[in-house]
C-alpha atoms as a PDB file:
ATOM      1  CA  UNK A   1      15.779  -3.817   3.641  1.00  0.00           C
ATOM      2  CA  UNK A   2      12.606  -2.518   1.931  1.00  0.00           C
ATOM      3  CA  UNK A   3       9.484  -2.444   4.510  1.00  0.00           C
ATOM      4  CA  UNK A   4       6.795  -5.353   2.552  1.00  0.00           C
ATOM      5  CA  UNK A   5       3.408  -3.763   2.193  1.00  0.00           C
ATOM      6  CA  UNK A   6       0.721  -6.382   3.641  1.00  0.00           C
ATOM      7  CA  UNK A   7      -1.239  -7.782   1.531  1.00  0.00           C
ATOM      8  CA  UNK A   8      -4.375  -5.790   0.363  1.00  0.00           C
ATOM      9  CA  UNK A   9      -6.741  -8.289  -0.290  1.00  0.00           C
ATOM     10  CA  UNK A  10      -8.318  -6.810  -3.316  1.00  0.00           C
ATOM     11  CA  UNK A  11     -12.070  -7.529  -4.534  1.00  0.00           C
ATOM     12  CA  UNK A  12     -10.583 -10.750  -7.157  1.00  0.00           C
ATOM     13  CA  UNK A  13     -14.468  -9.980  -8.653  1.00  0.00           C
ATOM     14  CA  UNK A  14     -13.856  -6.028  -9.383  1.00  0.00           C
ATOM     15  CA  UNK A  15     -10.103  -6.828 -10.169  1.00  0.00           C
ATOM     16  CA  UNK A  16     -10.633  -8.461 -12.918  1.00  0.00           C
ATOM     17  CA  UNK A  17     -14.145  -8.088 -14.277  1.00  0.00           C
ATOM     18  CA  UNK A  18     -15.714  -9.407 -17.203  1.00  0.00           C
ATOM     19  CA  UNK A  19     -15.228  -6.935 -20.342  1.00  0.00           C
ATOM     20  CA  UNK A  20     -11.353  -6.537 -19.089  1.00  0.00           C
ATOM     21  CA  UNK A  21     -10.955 -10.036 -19.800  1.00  0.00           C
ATOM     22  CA  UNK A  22     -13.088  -9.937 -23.072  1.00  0.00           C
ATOM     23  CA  UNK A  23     -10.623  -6.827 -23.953  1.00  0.00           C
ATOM     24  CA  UNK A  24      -7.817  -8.936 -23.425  1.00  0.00           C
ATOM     25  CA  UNK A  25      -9.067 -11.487 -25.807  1.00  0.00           C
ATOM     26  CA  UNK A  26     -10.215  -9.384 -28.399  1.00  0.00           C
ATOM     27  CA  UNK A  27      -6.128  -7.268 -28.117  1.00  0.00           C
ATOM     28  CA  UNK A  28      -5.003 -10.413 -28.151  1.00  0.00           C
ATOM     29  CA  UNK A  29      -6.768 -11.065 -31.511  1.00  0.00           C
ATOM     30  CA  UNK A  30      -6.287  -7.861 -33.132  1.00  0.00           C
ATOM     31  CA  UNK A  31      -2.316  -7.843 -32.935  1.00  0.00           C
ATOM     32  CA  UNK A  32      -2.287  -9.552 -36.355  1.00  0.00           C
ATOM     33  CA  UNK A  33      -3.609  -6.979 -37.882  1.00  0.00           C
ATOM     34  CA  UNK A  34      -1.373  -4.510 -35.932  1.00  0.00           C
ATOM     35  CA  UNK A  35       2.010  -2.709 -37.297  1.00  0.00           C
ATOM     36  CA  UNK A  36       2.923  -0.687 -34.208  1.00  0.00           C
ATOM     37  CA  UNK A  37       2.009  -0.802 -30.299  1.00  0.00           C
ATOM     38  CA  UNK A  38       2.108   2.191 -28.514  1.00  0.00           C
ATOM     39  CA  UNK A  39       2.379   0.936 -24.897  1.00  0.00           C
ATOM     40  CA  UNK A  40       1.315   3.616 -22.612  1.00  0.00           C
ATOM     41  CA  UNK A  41       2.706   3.956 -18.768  1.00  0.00           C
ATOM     42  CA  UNK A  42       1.745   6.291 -16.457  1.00  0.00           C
ATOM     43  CA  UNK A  43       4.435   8.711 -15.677  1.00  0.00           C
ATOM     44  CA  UNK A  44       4.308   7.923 -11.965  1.00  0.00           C
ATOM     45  CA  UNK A  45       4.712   4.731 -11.857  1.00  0.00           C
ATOM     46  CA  UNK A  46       6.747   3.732 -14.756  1.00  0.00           C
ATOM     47  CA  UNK A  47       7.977   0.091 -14.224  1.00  0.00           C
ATOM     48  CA  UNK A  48       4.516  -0.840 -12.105  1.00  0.00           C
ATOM     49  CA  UNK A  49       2.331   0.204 -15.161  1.00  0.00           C
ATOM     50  CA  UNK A  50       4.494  -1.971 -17.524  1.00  0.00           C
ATOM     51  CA  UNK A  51       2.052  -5.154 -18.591  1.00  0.00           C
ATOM     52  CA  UNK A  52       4.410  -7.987 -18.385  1.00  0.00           C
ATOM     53  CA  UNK A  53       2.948 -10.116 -21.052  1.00  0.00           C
ATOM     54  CA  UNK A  54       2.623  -7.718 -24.069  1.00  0.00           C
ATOM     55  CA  UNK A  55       5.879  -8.372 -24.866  1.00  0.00           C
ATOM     56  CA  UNK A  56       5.038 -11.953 -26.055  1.00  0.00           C
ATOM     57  CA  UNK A  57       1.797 -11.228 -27.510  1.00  0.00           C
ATOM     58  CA  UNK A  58       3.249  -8.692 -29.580  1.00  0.00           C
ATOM     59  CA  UNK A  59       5.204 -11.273 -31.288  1.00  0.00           C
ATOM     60  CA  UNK A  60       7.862  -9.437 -32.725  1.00  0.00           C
ATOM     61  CA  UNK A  61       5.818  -6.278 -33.590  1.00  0.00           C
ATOM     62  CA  UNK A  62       7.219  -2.893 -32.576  1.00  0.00           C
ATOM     63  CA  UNK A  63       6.636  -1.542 -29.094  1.00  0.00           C
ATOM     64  CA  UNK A  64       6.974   2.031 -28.033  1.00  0.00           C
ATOM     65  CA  UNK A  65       7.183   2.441 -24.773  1.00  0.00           C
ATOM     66  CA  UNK A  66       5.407   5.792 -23.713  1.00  0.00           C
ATOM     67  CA  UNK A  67       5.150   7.727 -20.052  1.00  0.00           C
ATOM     68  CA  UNK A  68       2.080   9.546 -19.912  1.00  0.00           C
ATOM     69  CA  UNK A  69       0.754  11.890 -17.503  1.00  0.00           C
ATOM     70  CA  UNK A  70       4.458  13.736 -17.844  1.00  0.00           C
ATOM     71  CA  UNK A  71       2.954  16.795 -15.881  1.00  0.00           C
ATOM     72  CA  UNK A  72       1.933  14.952 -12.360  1.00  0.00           C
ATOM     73  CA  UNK A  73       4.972  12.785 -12.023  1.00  0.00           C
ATOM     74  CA  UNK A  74       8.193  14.119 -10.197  1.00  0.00           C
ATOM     75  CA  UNK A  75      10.236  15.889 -12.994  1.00  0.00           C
ATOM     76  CA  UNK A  76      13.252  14.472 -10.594  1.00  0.00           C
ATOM     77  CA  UNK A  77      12.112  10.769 -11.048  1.00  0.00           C
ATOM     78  CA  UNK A  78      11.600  10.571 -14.718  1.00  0.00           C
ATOM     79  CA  UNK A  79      13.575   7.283 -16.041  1.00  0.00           C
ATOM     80  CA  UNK A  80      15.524   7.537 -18.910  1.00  0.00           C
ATOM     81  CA  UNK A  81      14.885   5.547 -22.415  1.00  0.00           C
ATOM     82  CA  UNK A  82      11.480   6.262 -22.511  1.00  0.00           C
ATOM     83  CA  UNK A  83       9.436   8.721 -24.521  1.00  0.00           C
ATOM     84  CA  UNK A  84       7.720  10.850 -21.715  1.00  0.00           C
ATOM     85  CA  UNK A  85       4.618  13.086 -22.603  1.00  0.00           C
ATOM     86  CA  UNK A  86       2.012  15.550 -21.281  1.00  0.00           C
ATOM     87  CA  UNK A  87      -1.085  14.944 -23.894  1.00  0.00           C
ATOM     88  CA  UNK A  88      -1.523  18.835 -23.469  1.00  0.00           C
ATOM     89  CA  UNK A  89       1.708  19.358 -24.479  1.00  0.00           C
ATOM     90  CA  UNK A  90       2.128  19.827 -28.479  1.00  0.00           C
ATOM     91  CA  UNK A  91       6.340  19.892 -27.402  1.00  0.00           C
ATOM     92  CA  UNK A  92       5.794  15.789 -26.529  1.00  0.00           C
ATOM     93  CA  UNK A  93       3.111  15.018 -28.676  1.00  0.00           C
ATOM     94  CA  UNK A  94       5.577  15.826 -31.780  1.00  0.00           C
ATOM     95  CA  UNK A  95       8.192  13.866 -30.093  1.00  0.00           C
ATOM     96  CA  UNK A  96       6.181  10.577 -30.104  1.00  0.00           C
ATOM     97  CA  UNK A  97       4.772  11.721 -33.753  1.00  0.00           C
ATOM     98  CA  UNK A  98       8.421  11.505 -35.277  1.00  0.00           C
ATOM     99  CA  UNK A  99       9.180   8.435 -33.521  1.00  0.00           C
ATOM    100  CA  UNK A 100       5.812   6.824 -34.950  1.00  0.00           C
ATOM    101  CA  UNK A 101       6.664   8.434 -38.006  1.00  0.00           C
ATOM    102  CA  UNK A 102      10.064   6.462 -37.968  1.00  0.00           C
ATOM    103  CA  UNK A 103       8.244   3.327 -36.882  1.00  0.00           C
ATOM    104  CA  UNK A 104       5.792   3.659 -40.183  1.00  0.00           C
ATOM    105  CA  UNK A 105       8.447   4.376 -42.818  1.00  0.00           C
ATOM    106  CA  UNK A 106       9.250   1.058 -43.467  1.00  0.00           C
ATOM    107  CA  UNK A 107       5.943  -0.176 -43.206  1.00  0.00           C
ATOM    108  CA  UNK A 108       5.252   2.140 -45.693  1.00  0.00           C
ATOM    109  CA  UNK A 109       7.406   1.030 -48.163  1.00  0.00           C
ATOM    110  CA  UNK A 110       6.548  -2.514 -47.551  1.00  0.00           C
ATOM    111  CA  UNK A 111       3.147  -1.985 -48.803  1.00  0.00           C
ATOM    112  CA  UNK A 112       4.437   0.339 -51.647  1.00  0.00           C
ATOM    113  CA  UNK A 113       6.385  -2.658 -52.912  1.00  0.00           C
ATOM    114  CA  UNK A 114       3.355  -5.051 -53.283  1.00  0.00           C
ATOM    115  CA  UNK A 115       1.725  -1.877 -55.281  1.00  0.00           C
ATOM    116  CA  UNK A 116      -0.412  -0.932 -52.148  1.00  0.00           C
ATOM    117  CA  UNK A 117      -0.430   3.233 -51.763  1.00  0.00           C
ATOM    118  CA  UNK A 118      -1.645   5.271 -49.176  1.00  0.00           C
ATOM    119  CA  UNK A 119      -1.997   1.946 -46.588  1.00  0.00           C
ATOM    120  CA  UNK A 120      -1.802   4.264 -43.428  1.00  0.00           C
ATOM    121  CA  UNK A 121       0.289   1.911 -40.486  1.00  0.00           C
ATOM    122  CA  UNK A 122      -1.591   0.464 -37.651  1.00  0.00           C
ATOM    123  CA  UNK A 123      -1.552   1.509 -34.503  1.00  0.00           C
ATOM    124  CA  UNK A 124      -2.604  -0.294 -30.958  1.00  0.00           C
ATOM    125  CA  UNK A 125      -2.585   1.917 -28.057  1.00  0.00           C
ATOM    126  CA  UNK A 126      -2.809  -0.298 -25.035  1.00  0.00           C
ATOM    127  CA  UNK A 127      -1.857  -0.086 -21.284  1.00  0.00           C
ATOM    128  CA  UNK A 128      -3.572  -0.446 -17.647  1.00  0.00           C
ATOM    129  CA  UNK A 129      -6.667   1.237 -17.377  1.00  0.00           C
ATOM    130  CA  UNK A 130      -6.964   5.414 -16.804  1.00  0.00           C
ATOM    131  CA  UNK A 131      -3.069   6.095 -17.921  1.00  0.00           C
ATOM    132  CA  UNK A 132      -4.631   8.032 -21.239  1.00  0.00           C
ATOM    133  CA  UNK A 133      -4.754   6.202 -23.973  1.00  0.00           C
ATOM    134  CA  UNK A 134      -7.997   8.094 -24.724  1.00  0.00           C
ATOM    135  CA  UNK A 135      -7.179  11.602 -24.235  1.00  0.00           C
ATOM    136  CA  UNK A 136      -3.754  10.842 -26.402  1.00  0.00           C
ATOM    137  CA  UNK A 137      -6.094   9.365 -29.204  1.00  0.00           C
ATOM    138  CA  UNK A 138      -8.057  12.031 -29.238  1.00  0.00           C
ATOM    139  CA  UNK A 139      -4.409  14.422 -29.416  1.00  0.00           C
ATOM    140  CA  UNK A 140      -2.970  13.026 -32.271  1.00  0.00           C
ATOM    141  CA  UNK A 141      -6.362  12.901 -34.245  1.00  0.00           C
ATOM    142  CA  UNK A 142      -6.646  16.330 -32.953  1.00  0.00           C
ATOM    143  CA  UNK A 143     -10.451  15.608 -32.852  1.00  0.00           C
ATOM    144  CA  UNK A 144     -12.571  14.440 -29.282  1.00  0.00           C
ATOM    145  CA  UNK A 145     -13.317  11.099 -30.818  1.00  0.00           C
ATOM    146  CA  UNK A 146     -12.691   8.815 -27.871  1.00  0.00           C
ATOM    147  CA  UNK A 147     -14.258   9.449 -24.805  1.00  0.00           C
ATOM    148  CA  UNK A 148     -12.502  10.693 -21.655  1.00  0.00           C
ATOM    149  CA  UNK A 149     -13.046  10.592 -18.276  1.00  0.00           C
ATOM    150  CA  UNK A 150     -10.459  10.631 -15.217  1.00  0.00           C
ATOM    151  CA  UNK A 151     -11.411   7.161 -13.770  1.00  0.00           C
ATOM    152  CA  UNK A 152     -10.566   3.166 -15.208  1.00  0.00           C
ATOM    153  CA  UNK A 153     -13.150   1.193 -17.121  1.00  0.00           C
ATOM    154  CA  UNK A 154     -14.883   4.426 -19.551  1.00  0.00           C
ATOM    155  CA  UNK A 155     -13.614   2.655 -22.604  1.00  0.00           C
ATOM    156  CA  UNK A 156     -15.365  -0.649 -22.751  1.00  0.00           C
ATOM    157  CA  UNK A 157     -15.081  -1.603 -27.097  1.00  0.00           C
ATOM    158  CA  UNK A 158     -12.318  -1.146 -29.041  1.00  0.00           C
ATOM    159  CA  UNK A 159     -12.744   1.455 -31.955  1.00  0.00           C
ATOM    160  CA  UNK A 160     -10.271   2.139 -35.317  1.00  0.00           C
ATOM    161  CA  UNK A 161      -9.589   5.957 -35.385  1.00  0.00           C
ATOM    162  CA  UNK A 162      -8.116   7.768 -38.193  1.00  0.00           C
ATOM    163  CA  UNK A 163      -5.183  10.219 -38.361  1.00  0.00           C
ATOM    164  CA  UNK A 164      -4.519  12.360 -41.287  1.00  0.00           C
ATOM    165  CA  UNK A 165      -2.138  14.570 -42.096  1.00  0.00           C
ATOM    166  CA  UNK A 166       1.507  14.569 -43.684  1.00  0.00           C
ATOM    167  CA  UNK A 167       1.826  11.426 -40.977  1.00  0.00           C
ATOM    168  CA  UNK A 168      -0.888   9.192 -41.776  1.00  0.00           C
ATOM    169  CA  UNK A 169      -2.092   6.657 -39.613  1.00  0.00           C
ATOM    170  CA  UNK A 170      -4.853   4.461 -38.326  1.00  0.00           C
ATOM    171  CA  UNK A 171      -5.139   4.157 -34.256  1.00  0.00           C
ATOM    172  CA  UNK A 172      -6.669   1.131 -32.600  1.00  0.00           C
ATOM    173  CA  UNK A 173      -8.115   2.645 -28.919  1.00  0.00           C
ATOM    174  CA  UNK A 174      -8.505  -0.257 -26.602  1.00  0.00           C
ATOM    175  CA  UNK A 175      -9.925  -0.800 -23.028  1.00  0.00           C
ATOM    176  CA  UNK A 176      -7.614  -0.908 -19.972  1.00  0.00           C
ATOM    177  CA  UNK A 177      -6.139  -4.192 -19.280  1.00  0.00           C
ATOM    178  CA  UNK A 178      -4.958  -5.621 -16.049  1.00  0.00           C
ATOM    179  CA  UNK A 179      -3.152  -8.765 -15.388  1.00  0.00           C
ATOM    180  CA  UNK A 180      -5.329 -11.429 -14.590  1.00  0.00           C
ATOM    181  CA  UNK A 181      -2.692 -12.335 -11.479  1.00  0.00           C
ATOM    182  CA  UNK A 182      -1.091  -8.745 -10.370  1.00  0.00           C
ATOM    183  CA  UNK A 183       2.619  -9.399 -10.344  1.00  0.00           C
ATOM    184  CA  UNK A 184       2.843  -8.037  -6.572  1.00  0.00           C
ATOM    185  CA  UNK A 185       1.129  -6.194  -3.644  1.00  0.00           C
ATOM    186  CA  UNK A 186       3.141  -3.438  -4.208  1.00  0.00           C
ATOM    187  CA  UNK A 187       1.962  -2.905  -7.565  1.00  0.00           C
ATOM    188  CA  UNK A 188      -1.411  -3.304  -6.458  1.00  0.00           C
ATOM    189  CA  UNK A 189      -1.514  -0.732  -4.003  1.00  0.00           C
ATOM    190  CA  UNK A 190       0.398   1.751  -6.352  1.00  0.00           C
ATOM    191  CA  UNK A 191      -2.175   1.291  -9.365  1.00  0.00           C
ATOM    192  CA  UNK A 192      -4.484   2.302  -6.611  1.00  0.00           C
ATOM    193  CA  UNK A 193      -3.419   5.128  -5.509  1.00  0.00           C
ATOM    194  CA  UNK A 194      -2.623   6.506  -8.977  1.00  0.00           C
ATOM    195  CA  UNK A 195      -6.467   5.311 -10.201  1.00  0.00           C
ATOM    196  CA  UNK A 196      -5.796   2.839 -12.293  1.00  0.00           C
ATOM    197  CA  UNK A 197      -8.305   0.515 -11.273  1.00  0.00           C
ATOM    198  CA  UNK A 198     -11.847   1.308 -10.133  1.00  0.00           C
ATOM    199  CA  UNK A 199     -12.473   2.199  -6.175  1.00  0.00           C
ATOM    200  CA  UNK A 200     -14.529  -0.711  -5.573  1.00  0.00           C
ATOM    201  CA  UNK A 201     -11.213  -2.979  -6.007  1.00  0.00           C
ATOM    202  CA  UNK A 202      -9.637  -2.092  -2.477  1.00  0.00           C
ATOM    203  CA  UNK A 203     -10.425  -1.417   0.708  1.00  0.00           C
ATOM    204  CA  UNK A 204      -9.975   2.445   0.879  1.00  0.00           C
ATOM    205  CA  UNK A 205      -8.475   2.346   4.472  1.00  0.00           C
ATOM    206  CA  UNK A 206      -5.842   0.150   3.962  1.00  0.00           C
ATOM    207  CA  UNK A 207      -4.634   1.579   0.884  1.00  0.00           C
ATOM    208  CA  UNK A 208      -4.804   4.944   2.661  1.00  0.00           C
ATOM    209  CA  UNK A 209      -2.609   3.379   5.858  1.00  0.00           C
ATOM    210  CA  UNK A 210      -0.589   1.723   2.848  1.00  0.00           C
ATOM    211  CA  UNK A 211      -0.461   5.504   0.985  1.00  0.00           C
ATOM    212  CA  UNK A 212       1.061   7.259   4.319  1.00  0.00           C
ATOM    213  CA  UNK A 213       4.000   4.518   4.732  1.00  0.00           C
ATOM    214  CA  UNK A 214       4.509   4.740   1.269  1.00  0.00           C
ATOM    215  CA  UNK A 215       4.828   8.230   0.547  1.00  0.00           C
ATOM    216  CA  UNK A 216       6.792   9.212   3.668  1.00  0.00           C
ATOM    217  CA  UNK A 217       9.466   6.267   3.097  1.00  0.00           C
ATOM    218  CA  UNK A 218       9.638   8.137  -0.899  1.00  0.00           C
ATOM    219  CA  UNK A 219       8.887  12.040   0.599  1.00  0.00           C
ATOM    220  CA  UNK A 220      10.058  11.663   4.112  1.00  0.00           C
ATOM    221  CA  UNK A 221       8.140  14.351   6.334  1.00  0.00           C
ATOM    222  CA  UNK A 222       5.774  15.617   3.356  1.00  0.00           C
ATOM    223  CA  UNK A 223       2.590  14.119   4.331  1.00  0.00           C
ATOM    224  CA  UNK A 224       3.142  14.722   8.127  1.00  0.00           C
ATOM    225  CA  UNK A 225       4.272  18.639   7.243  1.00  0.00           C
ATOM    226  CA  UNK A 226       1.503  19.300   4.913  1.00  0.00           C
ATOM    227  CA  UNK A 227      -1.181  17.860   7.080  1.00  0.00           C
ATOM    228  CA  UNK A 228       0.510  19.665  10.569  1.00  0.00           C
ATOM    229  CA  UNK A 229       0.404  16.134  12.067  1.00  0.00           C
ATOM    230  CA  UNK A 230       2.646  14.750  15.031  1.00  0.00           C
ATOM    231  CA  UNK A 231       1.407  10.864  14.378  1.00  0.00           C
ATOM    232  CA  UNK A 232       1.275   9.852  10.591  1.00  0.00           C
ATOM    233  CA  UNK A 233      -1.977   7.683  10.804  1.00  0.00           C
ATOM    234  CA  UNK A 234      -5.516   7.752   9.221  1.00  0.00           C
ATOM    235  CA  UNK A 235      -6.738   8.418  13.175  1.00  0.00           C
ATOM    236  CA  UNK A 236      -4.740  11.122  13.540  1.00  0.00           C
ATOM    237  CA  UNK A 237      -5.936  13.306   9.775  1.00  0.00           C
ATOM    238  CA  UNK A 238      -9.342  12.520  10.518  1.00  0.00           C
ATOM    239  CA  UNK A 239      -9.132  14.105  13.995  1.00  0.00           C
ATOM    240  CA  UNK A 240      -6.916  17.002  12.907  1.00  0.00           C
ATOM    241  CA  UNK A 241      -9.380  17.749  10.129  1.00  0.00           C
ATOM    242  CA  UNK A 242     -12.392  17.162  12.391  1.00  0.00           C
ATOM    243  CA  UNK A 243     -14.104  14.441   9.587  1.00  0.00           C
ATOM    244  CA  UNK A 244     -16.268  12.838  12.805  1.00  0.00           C
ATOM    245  CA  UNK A 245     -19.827  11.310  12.009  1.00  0.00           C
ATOM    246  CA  UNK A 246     -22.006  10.466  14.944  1.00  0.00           C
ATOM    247  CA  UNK A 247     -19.684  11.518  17.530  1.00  0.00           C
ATOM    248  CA  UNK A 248     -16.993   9.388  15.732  1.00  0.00           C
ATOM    249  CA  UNK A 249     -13.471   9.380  13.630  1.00  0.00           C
ATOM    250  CA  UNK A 250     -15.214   8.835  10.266  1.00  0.00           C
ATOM    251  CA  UNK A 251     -12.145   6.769   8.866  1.00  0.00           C
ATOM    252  CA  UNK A 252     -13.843   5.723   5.974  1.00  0.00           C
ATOM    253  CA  UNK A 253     -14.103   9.373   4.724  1.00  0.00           C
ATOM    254  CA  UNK A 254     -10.525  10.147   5.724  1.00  0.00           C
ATOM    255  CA  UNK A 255      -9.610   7.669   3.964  1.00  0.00           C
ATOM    256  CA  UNK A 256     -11.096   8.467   1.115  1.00  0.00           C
ATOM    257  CA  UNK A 257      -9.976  11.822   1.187  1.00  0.00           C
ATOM    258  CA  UNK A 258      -6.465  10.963   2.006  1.00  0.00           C
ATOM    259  CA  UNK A 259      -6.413   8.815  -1.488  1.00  0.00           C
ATOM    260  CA  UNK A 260      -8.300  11.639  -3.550  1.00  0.00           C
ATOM    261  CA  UNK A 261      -5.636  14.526  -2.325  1.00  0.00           C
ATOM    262  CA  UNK A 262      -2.426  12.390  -2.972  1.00  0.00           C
ATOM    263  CA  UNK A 263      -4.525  11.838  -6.873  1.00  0.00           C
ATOM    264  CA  UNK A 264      -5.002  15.781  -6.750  1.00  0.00           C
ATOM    265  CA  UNK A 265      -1.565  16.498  -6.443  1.00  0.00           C
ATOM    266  CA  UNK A 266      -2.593  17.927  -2.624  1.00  0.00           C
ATOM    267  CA  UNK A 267       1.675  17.089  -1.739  1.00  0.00           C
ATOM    268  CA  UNK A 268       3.030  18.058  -5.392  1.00  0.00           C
ATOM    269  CA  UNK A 269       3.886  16.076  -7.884  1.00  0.00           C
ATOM    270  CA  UNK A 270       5.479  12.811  -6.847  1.00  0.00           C
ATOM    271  CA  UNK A 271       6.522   9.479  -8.265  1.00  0.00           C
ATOM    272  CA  UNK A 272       6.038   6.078  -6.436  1.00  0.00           C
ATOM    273  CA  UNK A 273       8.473   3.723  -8.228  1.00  0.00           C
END
């Protein structure tokens, strides 16, 4: 039977803050206008990234599924049926271009019907926050249009972005959104580790305990080889790495460090689902 990961009483405040739930609304709103959704999953954590509800709000538009972040997941653990991609990676990128390119044709010919030519198809890119949405905008458009940075929450308004080319298109980028309710603690603690929500939305030493029972139940003996350590415990890294402050274990700092290494690929590249 699996082990149950405690629960890891998240900030409900930072969970779920205010523009993530105006971003939901506004998605929510902008699907009518919408001819494609480009759901994008991080790579890791394939089935925990999937938003449960998009299915329904999509009502009946097309959803391609997408695994991002191709080139820190565990090329072992990739799941099958699902377009997987390294935004650095032209190889991938063209992949997911035919398959849009599919997506559009009919669109295209919808609109050529009613006498309507050149009406690129729309295009939402959604998902949790910090799986790429940005960086795969910016990709396709082959342009730095939509800002980037590797933490949740830098893309606060939604913004129409233009692809040209022999595949036309026009690309909604949207913010991050999270469930308001998470569907488990073990998601929780797995969009954690894998940044998907901002730090000030856990408590850094649980997730860390919760990161080293994790990972050595997926990676038996990795954390405990790397590391040279004989008890697998935040006590026992911050004393065999000498992080002391004051004359004491500074566990917060191990901790923190603990959670930034597994993010740095410090043990490879692994997969948590």
């Amino acid at each position: 039977m699996e082990e149950e990961i405690p629960e890891l009483k998240l900030n409900k405040f930072s969970w779920y803050p205010g523009h993530i739930a105006k971003a939901e609304r506004q998605l929510r709103e902008k699907i009518s206008q919408i001819d494609i959704i480009v759901e994008l999953r991080d790579a890791r954590i394939p089935f925990t990234s999937e938003h449960k509800d998009l299915e329904a709000w999509a009502n009946g538009k097309k959803i391609i599924s997408v695994l991002n972040k191709l080139d820190l997941a565990d090329p072992r653990k990739i799941p099958e049926g699902f377009l997987s991609i390294n935004t650095k990676d032209p190889k991938t990128l063209n992949d997911l271009i035919t398959e849009l390119g599919k997506a559009a044709a009919p669109i295209e010919e919808k609109f050529l019907k009613k006498g309507i030519i050149n009406r690129p198809a729309r295009v939402m890119i959604v998902g949790y926050p910090n799986v790429g949405k940005s960086s795969l905008i910016n990709a396709l458009a082959k342009n730095k249009k939509a800002k980037v940075e590797n933490r949740p929450g830098v893309t606060r308004q939604q913004q129409w972005i233009d692809v040209k080319g022999k595949l036309k298109l026009k690309l909604l980028d949207t913010p991050g959104i999270i469930p308001a309710k998470l569907y488990s603690d073990d998601q929780a603690l797995k969009l954690a580790i894998c940044n998907c929500v901002g730090d000030n939305a856990f408590d850094d030493l649980l997730v860390a305990r919760e990161t080293l029972l994790l990972v050595d139940r997926l990676y038996p003996g990795l954390i405990a080889k790397t590391y040279g350590l004989d008890e697998l415990s935040v006590e026992a890294f911050a004393e065999k790495k000498s992080i002391i402050n004051n004359g004491e274990l500074n566990l917060a700092k191990a901790a923190q460090t603990i959670i930034r290494e597994v993010r740095d690929l410090r043990f490879g590249r692994i997969s948590l689902d």
